[in-house]
N, C-alpha and C. Protein backbone atom coordinates (compact mmCIF):
# COMPACT_ATOMS: atom_id res chain seq x y z
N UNK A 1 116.63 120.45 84.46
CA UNK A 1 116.62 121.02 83.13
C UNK A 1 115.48 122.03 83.00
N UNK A 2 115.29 122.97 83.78
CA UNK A 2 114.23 123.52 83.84
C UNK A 2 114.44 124.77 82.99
N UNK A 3 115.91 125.33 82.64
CA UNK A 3 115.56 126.11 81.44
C UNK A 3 115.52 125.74 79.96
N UNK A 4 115.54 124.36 79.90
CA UNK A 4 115.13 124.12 78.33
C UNK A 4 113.65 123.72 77.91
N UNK A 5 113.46 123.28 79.59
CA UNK A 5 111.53 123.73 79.38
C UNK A 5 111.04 125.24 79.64
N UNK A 6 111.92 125.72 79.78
CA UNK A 6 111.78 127.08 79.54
C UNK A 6 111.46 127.42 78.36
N UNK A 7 112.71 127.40 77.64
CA UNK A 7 113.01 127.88 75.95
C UNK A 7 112.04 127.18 75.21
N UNK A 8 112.06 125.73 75.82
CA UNK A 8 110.51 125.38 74.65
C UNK A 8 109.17 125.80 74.83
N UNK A 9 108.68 125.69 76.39
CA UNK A 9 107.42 127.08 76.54
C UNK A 9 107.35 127.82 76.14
N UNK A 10 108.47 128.85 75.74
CA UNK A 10 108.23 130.20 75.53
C UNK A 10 108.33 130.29 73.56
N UNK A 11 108.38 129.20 73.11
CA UNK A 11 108.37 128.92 71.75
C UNK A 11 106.95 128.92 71.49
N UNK A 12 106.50 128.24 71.93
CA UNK A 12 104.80 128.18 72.14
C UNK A 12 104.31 129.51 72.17
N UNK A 13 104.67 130.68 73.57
CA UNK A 13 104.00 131.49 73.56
C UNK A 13 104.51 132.81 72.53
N UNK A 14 105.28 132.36 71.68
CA UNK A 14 105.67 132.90 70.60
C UNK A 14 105.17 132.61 69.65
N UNK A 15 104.77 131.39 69.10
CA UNK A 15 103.45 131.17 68.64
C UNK A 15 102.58 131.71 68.36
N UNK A 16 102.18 131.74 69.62
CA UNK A 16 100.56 132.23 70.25
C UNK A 16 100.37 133.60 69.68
N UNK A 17 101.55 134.18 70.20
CA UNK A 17 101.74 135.93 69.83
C UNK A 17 101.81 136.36 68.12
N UNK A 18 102.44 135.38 67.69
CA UNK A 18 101.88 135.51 66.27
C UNK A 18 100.93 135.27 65.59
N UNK A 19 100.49 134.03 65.87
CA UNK A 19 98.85 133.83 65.48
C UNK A 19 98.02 135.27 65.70
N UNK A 20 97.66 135.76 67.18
CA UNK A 20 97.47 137.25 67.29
C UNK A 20 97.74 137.94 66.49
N UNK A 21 98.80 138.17 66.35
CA UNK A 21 98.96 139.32 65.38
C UNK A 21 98.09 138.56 63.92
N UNK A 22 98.50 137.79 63.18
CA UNK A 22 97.91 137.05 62.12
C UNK A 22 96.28 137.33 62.08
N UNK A 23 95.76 137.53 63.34
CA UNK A 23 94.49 137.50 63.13
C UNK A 23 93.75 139.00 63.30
N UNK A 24 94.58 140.27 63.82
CA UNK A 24 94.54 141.53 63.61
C UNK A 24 94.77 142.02 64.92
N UNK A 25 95.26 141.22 65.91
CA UNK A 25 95.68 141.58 67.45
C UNK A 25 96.61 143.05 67.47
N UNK A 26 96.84 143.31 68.65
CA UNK A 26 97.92 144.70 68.40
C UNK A 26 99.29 143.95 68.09
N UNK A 27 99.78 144.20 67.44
CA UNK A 27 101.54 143.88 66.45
C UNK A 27 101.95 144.54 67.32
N UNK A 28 102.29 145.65 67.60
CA UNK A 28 103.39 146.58 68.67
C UNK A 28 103.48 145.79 70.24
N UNK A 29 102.30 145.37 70.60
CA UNK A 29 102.68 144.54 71.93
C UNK A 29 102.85 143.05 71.91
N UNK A 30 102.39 142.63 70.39
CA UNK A 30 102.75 141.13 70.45
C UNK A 30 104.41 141.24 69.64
N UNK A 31 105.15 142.38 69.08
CA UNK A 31 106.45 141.90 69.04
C UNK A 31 107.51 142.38 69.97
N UNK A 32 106.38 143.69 70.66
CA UNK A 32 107.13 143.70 71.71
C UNK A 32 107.57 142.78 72.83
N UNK A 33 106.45 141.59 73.26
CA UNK A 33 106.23 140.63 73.86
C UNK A 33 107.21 139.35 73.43
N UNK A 34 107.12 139.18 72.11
CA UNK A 34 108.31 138.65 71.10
C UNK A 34 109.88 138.64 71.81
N UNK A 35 109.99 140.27 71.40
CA UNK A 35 111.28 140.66 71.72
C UNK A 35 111.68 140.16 73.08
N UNK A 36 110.86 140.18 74.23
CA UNK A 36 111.23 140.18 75.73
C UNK A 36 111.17 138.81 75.94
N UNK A 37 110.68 137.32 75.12
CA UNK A 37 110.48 136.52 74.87
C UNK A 37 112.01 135.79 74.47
N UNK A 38 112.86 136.28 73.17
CA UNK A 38 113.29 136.13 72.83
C UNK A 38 114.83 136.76 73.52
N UNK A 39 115.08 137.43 74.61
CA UNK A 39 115.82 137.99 75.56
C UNK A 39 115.96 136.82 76.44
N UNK A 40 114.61 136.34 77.04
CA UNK A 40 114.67 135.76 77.77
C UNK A 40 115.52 134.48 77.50
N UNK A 41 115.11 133.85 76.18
CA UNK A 41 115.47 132.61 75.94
C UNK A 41 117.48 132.34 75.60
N UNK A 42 117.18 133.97 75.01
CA UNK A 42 118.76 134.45 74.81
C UNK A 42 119.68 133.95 76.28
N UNK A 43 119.26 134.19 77.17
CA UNK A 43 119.85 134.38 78.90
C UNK A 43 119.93 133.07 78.96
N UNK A 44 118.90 131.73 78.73
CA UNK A 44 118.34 130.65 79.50
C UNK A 44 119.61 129.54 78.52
N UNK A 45 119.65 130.32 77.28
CA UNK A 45 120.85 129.59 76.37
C UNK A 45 121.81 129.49 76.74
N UNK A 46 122.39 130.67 77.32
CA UNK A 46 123.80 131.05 77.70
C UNK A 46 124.18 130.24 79.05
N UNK A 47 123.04 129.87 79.72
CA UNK A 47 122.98 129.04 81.46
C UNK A 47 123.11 127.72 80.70
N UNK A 48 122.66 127.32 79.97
CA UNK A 48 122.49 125.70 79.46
C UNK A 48 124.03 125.61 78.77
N UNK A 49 124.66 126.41 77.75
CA UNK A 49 125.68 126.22 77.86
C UNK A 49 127.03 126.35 78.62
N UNK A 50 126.76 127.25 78.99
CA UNK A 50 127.88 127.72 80.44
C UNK A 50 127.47 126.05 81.36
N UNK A 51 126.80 125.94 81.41
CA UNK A 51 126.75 124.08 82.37
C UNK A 51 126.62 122.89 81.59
N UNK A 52 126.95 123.43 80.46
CA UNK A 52 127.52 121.89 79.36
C UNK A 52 128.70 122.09 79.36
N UNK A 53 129.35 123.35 79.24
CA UNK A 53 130.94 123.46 79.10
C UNK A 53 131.54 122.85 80.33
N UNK A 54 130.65 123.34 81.70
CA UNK A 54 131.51 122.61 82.78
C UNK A 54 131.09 121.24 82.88
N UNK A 55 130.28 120.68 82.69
CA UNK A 55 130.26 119.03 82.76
C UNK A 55 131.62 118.25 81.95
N UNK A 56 131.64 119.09 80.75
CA UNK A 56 132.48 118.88 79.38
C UNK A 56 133.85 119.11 80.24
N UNK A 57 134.20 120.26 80.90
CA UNK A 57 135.34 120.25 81.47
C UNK A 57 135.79 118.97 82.66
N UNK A 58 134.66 118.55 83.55
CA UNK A 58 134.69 117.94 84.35
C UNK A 58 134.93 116.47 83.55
N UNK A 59 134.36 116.27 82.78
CA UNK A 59 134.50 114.65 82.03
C UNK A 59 135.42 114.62 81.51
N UNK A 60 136.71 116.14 81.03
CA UNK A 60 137.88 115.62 80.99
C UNK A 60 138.92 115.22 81.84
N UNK A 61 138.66 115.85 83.40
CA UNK A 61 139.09 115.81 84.46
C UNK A 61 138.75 114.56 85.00
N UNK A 62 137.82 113.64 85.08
CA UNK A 62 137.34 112.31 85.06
C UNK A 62 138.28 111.87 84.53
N UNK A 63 138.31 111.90 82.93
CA UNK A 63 139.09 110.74 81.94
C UNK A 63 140.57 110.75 82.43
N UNK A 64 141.57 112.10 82.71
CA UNK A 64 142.75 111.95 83.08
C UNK A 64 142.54 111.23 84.04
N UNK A 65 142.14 111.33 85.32
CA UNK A 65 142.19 110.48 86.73
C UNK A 65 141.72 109.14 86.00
N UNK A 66 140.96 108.77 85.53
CA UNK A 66 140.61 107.45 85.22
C UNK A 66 141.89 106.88 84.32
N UNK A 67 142.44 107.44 83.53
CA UNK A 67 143.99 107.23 82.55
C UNK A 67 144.98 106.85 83.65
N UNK A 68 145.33 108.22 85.13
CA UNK A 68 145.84 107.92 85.98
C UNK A 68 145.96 106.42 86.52
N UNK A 69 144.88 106.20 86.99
CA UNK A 69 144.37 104.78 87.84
C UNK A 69 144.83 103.67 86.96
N UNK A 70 144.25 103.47 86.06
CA UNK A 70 144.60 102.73 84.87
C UNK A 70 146.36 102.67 84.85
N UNK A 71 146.52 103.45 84.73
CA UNK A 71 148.75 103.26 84.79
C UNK A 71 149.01 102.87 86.41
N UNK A 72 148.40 103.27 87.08
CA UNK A 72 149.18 103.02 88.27
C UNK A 72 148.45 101.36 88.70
N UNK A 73 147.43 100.88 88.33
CA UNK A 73 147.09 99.52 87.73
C UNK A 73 148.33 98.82 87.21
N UNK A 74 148.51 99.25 86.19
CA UNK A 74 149.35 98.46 85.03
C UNK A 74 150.58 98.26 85.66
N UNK A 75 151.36 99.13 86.29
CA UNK A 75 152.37 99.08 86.94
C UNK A 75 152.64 98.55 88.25
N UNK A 76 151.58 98.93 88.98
CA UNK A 76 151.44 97.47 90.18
C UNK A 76 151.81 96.47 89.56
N UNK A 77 150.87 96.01 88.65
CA UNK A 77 150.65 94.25 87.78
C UNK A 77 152.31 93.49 87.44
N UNK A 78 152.77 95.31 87.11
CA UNK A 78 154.22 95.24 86.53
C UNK A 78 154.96 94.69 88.01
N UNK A 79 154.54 95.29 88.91
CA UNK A 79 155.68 95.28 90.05
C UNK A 79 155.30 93.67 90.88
N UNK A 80 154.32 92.99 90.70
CA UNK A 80 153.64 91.91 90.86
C UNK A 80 154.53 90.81 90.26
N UNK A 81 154.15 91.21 89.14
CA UNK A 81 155.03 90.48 88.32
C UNK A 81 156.30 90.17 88.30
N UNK A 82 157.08 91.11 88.36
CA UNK A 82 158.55 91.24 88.69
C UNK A 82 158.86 90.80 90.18
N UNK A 83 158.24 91.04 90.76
CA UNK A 83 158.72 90.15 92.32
C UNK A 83 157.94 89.46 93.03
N UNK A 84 157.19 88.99 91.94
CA UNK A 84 155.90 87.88 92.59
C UNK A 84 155.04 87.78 93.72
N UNK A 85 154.68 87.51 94.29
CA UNK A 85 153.44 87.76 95.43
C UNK A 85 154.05 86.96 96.19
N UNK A 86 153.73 87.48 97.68
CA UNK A 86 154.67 86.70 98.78
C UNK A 86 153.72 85.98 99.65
N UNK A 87 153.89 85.05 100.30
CA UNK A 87 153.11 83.90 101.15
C UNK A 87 152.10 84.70 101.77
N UNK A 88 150.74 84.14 102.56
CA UNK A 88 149.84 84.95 103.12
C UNK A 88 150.61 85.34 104.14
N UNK A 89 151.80 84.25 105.02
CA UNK A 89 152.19 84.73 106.40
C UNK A 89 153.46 86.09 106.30
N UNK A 90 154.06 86.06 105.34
CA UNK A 90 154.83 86.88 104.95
C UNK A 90 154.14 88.47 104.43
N UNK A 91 153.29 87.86 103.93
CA UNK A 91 152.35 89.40 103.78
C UNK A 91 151.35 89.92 104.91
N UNK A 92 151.12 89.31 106.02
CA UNK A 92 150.08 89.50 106.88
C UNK A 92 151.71 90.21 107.88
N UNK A 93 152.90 89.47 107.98
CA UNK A 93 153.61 90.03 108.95
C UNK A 93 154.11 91.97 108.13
N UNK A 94 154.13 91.92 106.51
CA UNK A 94 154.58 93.43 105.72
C UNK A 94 153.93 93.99 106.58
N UNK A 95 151.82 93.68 106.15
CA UNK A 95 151.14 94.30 106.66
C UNK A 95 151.31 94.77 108.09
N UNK A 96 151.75 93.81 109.09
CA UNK A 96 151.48 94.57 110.55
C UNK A 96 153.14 95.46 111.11
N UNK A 97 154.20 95.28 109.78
CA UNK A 97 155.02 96.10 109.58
C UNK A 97 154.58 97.90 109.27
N UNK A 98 153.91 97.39 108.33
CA UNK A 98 153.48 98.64 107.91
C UNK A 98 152.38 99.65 108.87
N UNK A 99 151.46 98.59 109.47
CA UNK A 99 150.58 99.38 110.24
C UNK A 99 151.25 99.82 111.34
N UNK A 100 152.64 99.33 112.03
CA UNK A 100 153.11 99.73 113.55
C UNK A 100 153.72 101.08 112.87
N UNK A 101 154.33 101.50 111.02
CA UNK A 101 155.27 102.80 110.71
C UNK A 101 153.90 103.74 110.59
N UNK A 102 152.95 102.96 110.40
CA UNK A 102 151.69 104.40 110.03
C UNK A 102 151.08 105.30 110.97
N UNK A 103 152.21 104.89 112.34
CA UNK A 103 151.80 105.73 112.99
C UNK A 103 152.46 107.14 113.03
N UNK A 104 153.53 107.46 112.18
CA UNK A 104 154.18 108.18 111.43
C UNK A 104 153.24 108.89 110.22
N UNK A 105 153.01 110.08 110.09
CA UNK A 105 152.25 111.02 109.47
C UNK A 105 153.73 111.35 108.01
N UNK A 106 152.53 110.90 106.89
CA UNK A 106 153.12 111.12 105.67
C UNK A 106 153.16 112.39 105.04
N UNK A 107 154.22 113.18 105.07
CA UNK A 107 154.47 114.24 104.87
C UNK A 107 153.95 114.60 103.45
N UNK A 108 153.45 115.89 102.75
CA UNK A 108 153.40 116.34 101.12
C UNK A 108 154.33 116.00 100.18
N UNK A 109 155.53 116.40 100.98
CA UNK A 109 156.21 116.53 99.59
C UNK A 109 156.80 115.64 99.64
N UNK A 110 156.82 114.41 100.35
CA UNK A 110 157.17 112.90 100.16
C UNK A 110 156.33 112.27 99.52
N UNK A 111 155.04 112.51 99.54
CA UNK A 111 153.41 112.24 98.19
C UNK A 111 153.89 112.54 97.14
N UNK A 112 154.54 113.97 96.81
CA UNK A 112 154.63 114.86 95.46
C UNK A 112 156.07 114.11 95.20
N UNK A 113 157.21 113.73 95.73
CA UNK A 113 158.30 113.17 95.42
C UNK A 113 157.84 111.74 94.53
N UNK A 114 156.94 110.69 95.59
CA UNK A 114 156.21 109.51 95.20
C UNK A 114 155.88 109.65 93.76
N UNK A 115 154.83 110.81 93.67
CA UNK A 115 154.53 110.92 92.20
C UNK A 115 154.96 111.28 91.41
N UNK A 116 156.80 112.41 91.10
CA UNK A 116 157.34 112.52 90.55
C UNK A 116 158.25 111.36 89.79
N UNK A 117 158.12 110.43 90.64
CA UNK A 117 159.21 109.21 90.44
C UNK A 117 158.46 108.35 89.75
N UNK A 118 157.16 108.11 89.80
CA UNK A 118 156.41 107.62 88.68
C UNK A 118 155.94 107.91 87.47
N UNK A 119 156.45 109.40 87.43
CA UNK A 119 156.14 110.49 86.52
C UNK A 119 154.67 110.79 86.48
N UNK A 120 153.47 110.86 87.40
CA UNK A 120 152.27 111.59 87.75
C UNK A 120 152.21 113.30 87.38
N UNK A 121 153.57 113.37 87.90
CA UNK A 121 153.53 115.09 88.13
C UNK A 121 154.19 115.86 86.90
């Protein structure tokens, strides 16, 4: 966060620059000093928000995937449910079913089909 200790330093030395003037300092270089002060902080604003908007974008991109997970949760539970859980020996033999087909490379658009049929896509 080093430009919002920026913007608040330079509040200070905006301050400072007025007191100066207040006390009969040169005015033309303390608002000139002002002005280049106040540029600066202009720039350091625009960085602090430009990287709140993308966090803000990113934490909506979070929440969908997290919504995602969450349904494809619920629907396991669903598919659990509906055909109940099968013996450890019956599931240890799926499993070494499944590991002898994975040696078969899962194509894209059999992923993108997968997720159409769940409605993902």
């Amino acid at each position: 966060m080093g430009q919002v200790e920026q913007v608040l330093d330079s509040q200070d030395s905006i301050l400072n620059q007025i007191e100066s003037i207040e006390k009969g300092g040169d005015a033309e270089k303390g608002v000139s000093e002002i002005k280049q002060i106040v540029i600066d902080n202009k720039e350091a604003m625009m960085d602090i928000i430009t990287g709140l908007s993308f966090q803000d974008l990113t934490g909506q991109k979070i929440k969908v995937i997290v919504g995602l997970i969450e349904e494809v949760e619920k629907r396991m539970l669903q598919l659990i449910v509906a055909f109940g859980l099968k013996s450890k020996d019956n599931l240890e033999e799926s499993i070494q079913q499944i590991e002898f087909k994975d040696n078969t490379t899962l194509k894209q658009d059999d992923v993108e089909n997968i997720l159409k049929e769940f409605g993902f896509v």
